[in-house]
N, C-alpha and C. Protein backbone atom coordinates (compact mmCIF):
# COMPACT_ATOMS: atom_id res chain seq x y z
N UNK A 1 -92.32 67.78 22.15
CA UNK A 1 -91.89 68.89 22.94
C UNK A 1 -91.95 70.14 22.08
N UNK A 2 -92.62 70.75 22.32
CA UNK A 2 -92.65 72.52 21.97
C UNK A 2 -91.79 73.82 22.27
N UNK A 3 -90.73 74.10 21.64
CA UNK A 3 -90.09 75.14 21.98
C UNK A 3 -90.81 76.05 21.72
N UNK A 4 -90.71 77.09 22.99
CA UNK A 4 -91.56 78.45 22.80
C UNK A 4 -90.33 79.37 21.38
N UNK A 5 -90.93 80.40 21.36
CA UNK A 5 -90.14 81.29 20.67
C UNK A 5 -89.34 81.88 21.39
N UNK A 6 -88.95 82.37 22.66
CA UNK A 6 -88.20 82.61 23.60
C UNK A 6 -86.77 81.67 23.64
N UNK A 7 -87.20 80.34 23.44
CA UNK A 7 -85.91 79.68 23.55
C UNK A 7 -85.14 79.67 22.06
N UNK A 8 -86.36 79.70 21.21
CA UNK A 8 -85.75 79.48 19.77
C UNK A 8 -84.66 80.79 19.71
N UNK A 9 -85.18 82.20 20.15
CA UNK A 9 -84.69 82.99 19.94
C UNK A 9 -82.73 83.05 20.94
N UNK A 10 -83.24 82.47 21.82
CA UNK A 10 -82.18 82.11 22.84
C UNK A 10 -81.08 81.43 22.47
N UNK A 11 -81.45 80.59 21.29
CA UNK A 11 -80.30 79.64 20.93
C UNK A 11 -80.10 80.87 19.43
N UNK A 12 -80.86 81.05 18.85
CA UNK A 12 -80.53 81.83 18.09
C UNK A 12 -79.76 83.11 18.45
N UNK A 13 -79.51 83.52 19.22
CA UNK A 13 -78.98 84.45 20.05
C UNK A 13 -77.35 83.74 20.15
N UNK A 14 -77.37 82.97 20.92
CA UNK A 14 -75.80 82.00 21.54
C UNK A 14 -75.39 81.81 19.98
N UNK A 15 -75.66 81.45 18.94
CA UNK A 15 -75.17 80.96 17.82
C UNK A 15 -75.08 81.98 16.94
N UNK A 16 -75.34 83.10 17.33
CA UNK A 16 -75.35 84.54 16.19
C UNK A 16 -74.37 85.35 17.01
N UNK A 17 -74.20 84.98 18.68
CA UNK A 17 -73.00 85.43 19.37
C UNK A 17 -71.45 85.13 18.82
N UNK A 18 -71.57 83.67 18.92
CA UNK A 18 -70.43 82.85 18.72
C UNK A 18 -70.14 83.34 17.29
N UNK A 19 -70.99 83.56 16.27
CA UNK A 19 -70.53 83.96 14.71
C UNK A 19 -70.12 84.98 14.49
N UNK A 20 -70.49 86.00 15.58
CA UNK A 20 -70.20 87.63 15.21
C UNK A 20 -68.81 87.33 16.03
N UNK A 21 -68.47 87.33 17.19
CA UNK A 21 -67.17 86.73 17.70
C UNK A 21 -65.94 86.12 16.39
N UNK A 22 -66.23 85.06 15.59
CA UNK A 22 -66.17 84.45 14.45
C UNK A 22 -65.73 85.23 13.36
N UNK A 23 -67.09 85.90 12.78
CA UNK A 23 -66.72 86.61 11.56
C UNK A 23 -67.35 87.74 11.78
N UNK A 24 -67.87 88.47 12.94
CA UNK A 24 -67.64 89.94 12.97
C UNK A 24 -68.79 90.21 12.37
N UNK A 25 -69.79 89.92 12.14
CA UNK A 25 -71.24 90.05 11.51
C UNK A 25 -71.92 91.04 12.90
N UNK A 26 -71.33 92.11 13.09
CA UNK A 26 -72.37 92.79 14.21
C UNK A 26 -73.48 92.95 13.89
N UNK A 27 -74.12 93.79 12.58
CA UNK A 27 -75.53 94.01 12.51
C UNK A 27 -76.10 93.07 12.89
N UNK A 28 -76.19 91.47 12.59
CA UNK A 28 -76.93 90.66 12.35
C UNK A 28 -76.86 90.29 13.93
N UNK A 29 -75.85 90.37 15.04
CA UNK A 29 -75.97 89.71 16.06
C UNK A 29 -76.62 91.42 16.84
N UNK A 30 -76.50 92.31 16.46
CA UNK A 30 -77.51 93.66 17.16
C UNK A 30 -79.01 93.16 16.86
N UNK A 31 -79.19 92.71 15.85
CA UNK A 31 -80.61 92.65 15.62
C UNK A 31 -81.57 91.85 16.27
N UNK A 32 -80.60 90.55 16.27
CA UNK A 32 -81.49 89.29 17.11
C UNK A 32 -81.12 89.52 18.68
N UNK A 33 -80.20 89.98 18.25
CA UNK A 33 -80.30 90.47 20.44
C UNK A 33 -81.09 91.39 20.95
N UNK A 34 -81.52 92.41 19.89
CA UNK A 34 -82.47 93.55 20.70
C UNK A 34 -83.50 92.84 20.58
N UNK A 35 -84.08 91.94 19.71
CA UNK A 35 -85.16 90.88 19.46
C UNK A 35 -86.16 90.27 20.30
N UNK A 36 -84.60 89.29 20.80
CA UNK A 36 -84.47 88.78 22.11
C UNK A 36 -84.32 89.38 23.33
N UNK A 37 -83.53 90.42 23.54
CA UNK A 37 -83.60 91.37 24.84
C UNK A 37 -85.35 91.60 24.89
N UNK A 38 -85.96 92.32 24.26
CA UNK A 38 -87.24 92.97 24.30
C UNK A 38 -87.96 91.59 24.54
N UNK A 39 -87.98 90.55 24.29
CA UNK A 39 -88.99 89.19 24.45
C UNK A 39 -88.54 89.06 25.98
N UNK A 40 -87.23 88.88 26.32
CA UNK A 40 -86.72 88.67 27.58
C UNK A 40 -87.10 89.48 28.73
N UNK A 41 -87.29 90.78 28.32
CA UNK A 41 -87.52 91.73 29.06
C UNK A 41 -88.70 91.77 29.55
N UNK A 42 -89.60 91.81 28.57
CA UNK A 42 -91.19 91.37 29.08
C UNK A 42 -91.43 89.76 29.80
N UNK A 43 -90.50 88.98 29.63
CA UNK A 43 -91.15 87.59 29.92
C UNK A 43 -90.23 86.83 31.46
N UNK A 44 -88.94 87.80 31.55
CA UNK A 44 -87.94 86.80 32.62
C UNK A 44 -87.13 88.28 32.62
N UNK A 45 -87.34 89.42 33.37
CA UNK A 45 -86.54 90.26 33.68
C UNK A 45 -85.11 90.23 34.10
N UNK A 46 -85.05 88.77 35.10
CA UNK A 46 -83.89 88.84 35.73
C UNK A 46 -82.65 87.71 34.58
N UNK A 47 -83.34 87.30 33.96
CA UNK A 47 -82.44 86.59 32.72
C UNK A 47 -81.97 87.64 31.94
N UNK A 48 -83.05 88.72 31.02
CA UNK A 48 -82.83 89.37 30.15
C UNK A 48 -81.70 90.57 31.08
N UNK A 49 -81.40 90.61 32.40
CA UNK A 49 -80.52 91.20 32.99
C UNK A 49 -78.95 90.65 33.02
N UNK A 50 -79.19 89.29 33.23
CA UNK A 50 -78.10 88.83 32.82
C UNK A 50 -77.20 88.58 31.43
N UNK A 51 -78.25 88.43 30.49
CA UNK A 51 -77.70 88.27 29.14
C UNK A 51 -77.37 89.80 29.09
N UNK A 52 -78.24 90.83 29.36
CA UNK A 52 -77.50 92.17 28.96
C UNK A 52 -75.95 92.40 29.85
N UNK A 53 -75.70 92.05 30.90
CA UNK A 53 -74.59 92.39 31.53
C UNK A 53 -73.37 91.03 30.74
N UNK A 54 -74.32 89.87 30.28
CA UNK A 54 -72.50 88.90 29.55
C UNK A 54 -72.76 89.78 28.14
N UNK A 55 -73.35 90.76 27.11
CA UNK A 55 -73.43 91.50 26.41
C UNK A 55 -72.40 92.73 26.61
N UNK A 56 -72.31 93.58 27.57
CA UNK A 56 -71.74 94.21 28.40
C UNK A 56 -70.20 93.64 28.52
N UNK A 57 -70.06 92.76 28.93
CA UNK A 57 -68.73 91.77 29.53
C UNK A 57 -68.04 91.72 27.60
N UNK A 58 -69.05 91.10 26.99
CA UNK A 58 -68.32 90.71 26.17
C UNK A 58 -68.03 91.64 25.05
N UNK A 59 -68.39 93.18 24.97
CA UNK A 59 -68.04 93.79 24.14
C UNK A 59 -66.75 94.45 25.19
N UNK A 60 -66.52 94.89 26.16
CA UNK A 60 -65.44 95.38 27.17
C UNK A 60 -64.30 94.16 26.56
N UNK A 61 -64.74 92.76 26.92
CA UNK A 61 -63.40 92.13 26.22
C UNK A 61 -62.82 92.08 24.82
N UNK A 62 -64.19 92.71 23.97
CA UNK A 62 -63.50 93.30 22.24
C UNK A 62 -62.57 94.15 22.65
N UNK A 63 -62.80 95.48 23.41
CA UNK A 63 -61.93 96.55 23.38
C UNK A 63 -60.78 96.06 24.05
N UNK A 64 -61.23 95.43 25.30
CA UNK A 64 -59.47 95.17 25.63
C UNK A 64 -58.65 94.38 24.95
N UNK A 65 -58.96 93.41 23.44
CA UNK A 65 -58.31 92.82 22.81
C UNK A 65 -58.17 93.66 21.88
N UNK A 66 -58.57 94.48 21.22
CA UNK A 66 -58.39 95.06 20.12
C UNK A 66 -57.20 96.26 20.64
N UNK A 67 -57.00 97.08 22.07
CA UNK A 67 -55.96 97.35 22.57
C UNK A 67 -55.22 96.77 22.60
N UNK A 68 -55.04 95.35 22.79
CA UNK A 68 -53.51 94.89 23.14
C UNK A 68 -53.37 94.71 21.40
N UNK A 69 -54.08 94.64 20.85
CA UNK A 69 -53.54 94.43 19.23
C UNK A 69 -52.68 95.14 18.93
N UNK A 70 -53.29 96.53 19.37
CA UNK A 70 -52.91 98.12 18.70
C UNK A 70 -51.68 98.44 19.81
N UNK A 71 -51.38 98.00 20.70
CA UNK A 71 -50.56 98.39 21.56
C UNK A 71 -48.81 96.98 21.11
N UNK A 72 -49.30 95.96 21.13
CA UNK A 72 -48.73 95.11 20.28
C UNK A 72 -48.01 95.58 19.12
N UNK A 73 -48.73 96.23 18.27
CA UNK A 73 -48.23 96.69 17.11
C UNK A 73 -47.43 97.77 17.09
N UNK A 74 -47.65 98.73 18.11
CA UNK A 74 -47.26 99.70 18.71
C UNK A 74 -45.86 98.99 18.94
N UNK A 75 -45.90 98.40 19.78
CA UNK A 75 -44.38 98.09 19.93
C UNK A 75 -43.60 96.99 19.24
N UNK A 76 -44.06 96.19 18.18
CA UNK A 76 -43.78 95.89 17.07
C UNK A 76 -42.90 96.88 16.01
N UNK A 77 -43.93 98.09 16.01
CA UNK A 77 -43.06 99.31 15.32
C UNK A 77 -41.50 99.55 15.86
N UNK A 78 -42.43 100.28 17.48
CA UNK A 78 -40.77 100.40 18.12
C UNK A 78 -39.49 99.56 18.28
N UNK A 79 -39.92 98.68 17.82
CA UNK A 79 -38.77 97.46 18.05
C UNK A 79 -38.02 97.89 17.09
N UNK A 80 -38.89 97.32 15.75
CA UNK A 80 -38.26 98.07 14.31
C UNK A 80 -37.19 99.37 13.98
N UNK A 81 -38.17 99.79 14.83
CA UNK A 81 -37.33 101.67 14.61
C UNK A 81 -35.94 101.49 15.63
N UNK A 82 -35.93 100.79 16.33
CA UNK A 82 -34.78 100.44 17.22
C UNK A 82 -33.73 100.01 17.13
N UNK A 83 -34.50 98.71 15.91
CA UNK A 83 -33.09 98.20 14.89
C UNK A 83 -32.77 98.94 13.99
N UNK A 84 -33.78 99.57 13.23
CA UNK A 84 -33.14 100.93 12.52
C UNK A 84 -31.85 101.10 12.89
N UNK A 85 -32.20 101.93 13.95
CA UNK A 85 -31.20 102.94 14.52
C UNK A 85 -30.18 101.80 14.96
N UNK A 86 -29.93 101.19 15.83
CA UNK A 86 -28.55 100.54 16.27
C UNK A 86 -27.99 99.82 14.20
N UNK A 87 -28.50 99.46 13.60
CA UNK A 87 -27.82 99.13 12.27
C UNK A 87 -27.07 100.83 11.78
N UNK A 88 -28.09 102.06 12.08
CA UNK A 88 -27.54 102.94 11.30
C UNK A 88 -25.93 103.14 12.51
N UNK A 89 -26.45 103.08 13.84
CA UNK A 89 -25.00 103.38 14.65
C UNK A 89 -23.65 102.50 14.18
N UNK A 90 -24.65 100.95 14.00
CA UNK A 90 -23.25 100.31 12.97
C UNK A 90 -22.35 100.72 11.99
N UNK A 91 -23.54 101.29 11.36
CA UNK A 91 -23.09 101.40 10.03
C UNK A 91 -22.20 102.67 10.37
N UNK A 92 -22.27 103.67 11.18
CA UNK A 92 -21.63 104.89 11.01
C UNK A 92 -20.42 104.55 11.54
N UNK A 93 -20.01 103.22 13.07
CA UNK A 93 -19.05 102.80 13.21
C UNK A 93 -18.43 102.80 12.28
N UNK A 94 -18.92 101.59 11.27
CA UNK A 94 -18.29 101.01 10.11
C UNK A 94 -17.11 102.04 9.28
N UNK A 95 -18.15 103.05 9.32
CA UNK A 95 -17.56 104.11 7.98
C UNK A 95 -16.45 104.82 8.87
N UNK A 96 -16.80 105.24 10.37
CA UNK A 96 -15.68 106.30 10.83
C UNK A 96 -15.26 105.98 11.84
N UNK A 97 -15.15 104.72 12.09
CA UNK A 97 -14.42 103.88 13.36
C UNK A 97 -15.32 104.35 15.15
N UNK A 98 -13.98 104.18 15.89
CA UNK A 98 -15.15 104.41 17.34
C UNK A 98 -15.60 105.49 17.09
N UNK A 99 -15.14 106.90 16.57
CA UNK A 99 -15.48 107.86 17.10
C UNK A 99 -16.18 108.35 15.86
N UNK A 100 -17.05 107.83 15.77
CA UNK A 100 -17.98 108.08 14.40
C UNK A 100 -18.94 109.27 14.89
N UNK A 101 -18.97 109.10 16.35
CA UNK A 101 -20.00 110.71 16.12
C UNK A 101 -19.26 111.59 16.28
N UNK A 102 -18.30 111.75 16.23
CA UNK A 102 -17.39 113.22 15.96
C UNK A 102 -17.43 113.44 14.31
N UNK A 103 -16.91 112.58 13.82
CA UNK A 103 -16.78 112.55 12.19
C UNK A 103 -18.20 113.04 11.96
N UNK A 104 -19.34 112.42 12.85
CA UNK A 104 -20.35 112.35 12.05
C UNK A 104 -20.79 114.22 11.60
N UNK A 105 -20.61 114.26 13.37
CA UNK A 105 -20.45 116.48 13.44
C UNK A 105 -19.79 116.92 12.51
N UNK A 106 -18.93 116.57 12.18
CA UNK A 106 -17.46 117.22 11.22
C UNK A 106 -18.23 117.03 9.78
N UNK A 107 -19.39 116.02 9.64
CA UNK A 107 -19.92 115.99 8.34
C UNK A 107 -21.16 116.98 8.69
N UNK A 108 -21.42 116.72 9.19
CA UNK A 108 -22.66 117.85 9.55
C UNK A 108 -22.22 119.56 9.48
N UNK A 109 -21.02 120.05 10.13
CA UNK A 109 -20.53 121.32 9.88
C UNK A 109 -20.12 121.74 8.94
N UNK A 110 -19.65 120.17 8.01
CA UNK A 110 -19.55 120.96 6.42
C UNK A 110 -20.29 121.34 5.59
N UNK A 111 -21.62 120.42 5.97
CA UNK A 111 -22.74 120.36 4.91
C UNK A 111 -23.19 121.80 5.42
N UNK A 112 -23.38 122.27 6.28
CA UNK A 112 -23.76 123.61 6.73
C UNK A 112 -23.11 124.97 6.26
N UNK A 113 -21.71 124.34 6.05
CA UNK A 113 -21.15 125.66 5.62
C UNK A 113 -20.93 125.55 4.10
N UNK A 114 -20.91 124.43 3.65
CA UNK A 114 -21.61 124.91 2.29
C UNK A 114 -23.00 125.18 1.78
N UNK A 115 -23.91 125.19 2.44
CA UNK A 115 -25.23 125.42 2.76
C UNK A 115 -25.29 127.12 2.57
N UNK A 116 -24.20 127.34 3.86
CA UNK A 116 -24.02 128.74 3.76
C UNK A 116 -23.54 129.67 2.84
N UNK A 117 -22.43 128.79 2.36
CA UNK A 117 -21.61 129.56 1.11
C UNK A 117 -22.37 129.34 -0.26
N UNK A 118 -23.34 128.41 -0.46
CA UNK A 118 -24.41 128.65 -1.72
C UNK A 118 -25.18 130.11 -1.56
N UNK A 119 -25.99 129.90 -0.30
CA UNK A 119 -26.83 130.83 0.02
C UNK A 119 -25.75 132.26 -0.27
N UNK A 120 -24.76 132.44 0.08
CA UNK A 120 -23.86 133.70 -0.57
C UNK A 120 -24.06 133.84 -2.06
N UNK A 121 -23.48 132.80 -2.49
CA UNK A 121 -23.61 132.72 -3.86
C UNK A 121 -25.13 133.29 -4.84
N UNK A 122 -25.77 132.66 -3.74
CA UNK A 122 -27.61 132.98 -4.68
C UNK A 122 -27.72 134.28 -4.38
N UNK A 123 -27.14 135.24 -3.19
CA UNK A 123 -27.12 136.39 -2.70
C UNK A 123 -26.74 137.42 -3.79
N UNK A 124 -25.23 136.97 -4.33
CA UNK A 124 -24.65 137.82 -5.50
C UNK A 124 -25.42 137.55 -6.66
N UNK A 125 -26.00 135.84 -6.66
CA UNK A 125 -26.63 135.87 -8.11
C UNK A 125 -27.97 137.38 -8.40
N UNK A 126 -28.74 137.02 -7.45
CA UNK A 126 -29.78 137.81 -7.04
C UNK A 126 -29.84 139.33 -7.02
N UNK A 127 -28.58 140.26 -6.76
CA UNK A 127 -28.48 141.07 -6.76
C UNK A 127 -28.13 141.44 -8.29
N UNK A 128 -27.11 140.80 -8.73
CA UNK A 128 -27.08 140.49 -10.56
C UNK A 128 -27.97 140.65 -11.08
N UNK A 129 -29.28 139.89 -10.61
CA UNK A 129 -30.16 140.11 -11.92
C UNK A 129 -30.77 140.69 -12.53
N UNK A 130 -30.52 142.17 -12.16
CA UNK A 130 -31.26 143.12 -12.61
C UNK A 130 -30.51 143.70 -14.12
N UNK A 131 -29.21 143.04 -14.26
CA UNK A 131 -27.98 143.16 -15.19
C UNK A 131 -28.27 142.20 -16.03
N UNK A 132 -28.84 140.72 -16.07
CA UNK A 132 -29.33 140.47 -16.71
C UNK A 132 -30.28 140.85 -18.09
N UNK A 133 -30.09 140.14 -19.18
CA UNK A 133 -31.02 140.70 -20.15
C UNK A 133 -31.84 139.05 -20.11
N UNK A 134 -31.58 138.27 -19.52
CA UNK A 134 -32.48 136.82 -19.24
C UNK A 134 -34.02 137.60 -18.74
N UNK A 135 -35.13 137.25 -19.44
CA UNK A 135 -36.49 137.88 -18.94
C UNK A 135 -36.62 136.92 -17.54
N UNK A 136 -36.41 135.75 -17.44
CA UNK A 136 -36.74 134.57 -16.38
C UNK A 136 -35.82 134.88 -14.94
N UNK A 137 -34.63 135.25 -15.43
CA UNK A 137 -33.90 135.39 -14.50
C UNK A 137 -33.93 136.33 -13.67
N UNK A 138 -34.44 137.95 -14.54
CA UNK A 138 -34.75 139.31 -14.28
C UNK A 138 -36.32 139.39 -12.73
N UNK A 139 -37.04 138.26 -13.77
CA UNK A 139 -38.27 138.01 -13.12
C UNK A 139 -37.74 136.82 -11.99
N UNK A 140 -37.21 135.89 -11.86
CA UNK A 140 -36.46 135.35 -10.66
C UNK A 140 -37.73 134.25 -10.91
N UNK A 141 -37.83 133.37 -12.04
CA UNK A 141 -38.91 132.43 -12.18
C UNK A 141 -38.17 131.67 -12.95
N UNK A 142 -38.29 129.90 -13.23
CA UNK A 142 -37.97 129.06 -14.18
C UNK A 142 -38.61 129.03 -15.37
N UNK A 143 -37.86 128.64 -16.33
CA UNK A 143 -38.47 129.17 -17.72
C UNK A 143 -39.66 127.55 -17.53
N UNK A 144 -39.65 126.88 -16.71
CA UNK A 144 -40.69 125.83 -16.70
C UNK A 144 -41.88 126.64 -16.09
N UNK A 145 -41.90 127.72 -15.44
CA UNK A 145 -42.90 127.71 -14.46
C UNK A 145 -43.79 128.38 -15.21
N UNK A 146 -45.44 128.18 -14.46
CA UNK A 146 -46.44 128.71 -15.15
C UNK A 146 -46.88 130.22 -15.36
N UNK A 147 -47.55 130.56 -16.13
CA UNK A 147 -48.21 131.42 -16.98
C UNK A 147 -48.36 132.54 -15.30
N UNK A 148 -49.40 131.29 -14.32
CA UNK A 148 -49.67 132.32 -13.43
C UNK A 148 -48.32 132.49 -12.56
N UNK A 149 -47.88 131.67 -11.96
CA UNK A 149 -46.62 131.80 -11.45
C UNK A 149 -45.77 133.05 -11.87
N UNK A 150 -45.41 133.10 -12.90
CA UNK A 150 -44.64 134.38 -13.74
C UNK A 150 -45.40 135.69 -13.73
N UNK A 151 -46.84 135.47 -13.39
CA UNK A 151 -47.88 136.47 -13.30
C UNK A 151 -47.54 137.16 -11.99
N UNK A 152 -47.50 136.12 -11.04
CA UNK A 152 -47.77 136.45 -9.41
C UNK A 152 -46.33 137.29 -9.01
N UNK A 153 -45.22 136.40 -9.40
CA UNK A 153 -43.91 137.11 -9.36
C UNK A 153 -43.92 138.58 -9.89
N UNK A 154 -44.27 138.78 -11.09
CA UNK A 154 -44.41 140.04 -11.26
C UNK A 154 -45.06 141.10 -11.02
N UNK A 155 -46.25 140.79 -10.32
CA UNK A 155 -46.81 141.72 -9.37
C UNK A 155 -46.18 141.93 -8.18
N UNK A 156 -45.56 141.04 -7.56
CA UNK A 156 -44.84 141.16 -6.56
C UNK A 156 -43.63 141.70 -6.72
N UNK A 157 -43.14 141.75 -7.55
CA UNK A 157 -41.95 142.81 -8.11
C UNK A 157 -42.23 143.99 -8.52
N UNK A 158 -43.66 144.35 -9.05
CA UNK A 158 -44.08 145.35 -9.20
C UNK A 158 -44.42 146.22 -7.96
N UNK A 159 -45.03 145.77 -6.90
CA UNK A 159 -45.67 146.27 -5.99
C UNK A 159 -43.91 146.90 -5.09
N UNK A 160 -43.19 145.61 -5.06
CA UNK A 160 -41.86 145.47 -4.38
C UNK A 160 -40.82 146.99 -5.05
N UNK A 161 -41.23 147.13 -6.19
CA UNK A 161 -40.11 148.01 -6.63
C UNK A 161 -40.64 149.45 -7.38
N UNK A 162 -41.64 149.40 -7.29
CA UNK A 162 -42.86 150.89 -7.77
C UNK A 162 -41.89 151.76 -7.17
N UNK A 163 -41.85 152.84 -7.80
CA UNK A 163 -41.45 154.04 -7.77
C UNK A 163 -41.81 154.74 -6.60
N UNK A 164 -43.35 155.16 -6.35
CA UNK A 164 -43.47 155.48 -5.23
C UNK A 164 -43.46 154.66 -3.66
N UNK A 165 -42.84 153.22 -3.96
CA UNK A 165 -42.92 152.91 -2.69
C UNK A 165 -41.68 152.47 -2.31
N UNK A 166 -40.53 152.53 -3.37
CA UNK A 166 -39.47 151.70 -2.91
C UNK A 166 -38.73 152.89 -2.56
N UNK A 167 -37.82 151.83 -2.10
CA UNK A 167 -36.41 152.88 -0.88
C UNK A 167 -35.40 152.93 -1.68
N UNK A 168 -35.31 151.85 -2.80
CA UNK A 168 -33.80 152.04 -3.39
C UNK A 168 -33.89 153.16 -4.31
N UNK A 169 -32.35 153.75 -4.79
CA UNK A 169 -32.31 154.67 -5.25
C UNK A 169 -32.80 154.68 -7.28
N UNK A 170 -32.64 153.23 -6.95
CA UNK A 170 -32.70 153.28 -8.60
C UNK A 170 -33.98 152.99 -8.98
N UNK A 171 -34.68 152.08 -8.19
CA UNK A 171 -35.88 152.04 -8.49
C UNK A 171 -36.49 152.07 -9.73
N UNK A 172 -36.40 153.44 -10.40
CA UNK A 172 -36.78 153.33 -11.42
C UNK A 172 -36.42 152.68 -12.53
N UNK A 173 -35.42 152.45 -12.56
CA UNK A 173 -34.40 151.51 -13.83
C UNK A 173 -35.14 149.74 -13.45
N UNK A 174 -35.23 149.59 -12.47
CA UNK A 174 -35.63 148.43 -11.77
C UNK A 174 -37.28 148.10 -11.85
N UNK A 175 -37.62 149.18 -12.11
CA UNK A 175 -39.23 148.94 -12.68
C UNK A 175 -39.27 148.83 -13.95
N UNK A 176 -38.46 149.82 -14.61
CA UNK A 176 -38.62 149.58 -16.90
C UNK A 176 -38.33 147.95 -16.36
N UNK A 177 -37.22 147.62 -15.88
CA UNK A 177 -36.34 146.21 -16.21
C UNK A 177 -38.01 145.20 -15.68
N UNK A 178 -38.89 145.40 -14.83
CA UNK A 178 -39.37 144.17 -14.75
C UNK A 178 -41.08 144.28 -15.36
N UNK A 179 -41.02 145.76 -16.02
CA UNK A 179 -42.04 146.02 -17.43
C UNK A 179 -41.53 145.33 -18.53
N UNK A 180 -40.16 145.66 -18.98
CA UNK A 180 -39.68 144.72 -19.89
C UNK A 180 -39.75 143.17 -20.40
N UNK A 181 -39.73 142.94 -18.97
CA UNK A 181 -39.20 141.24 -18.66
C UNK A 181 -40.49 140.94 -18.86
N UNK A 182 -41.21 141.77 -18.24
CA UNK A 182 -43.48 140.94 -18.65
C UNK A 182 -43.70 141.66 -20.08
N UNK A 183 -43.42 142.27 -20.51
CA UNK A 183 -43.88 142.16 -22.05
C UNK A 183 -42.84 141.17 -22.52
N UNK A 184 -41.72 140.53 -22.58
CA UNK A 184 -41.09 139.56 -23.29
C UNK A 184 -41.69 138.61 -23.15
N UNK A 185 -41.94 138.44 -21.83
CA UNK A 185 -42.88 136.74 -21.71
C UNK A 185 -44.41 136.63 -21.75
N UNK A 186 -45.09 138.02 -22.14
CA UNK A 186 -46.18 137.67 -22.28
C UNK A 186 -46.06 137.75 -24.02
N UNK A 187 -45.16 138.39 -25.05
CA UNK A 187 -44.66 137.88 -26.34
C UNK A 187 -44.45 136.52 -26.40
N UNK A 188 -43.67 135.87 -25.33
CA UNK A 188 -43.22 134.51 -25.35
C UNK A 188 -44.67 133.95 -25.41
N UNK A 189 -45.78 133.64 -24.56
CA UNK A 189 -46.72 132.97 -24.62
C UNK A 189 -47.74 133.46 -25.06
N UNK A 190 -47.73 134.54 -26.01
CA UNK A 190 -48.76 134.68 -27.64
C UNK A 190 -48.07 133.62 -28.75
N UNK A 191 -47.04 133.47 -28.70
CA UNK A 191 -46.24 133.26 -29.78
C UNK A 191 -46.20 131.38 -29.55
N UNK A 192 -46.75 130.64 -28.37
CA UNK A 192 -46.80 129.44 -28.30
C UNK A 192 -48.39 128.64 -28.47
């Protein structure tokens, strides 16, 4: 018995299906199927119609499995994040009895108003620093920060407090002070 090449290709086809299904080898099952489609096509139209439509069928059922994967996981997450949260509601029971979300506000309004009362604090520091003889502090930079960093600040203090453009009255005392502060630290980093 003589198998044509049509059938060889046919079984070769079903068994390069089942493997890419398997282990996902698409190139290799694209190749022998367009192979075979084009032999089919010229030789049994209404076959090579059908194998293209279970082709058709069977990549539609990749996507709808690979959705429920991703949708699966999807709510895999949410589950998670769900127990999160009811352990953290425990836990806040735990700490402040039933009425833990009142306490919880009452922690929340403090952290805010000391939030607020720093931000005062950096307010007076800030206005200070022009009283400063600290070059870092004057310039409003960490003595960690870089070369350009300390650069950029001081143009921006320059531009911010120039004589001809600023509103305050002193201005000028406020410009020597942040000429000063950049020749100290550009002394500082000759000298390293």
């Amino acid at each position: 018995m003589k198998i044509s090449f049509g059938v060889f290709l046919l079984i070769a086809f079903v068994i390069v299906t089942i493997a890419s299904f398997i282990w996902k080898y698409r190139g290799l099952i694209y190749f022998v199927g367009i192979v075979f489609l084009i032999w089919l096509f010229f030789k049994f139209f209404f076959v090579a119609l059908i194998v293209i439509l279970g082709l058709i069928i069977a990549y539609f059922i990749r996507r709808v499995q690979e959705n429920e994967r991703m949708s699966s996981e999807a709510d895999r997450a949410k589950q998670a994040h769900q127990e999160d949260v009811d352990a953290w509601r425990k836990e806040q029971e735990r700490k402040y009895g039933p009425n833990w979300y009142q306490a919880n506000r009452d922690e929340q309004k403090a952290e805010a108003n000391n939030a607020r009362n720093n931000q005062a604090t950096k307010l007076i520091d800030y206005n200070r620093r022009w009283d400063s003889i600290d070059p870092y502090i004057i310039l409003g930079v960490r003595e960690v920060s870089t070369f350009t960093e300390m650069k950029n600040q001081y143009k921006f203090l320059s531009k911010k407090y120039h004589p001809d453009v600023a509103t305050e009255a002193n201005s000028d005392a406020i410009m020597k002070k942040i000429n000063w502060t950049w020749d100290e630290i550009k002394k500082e980093q000759e000298n390293y």
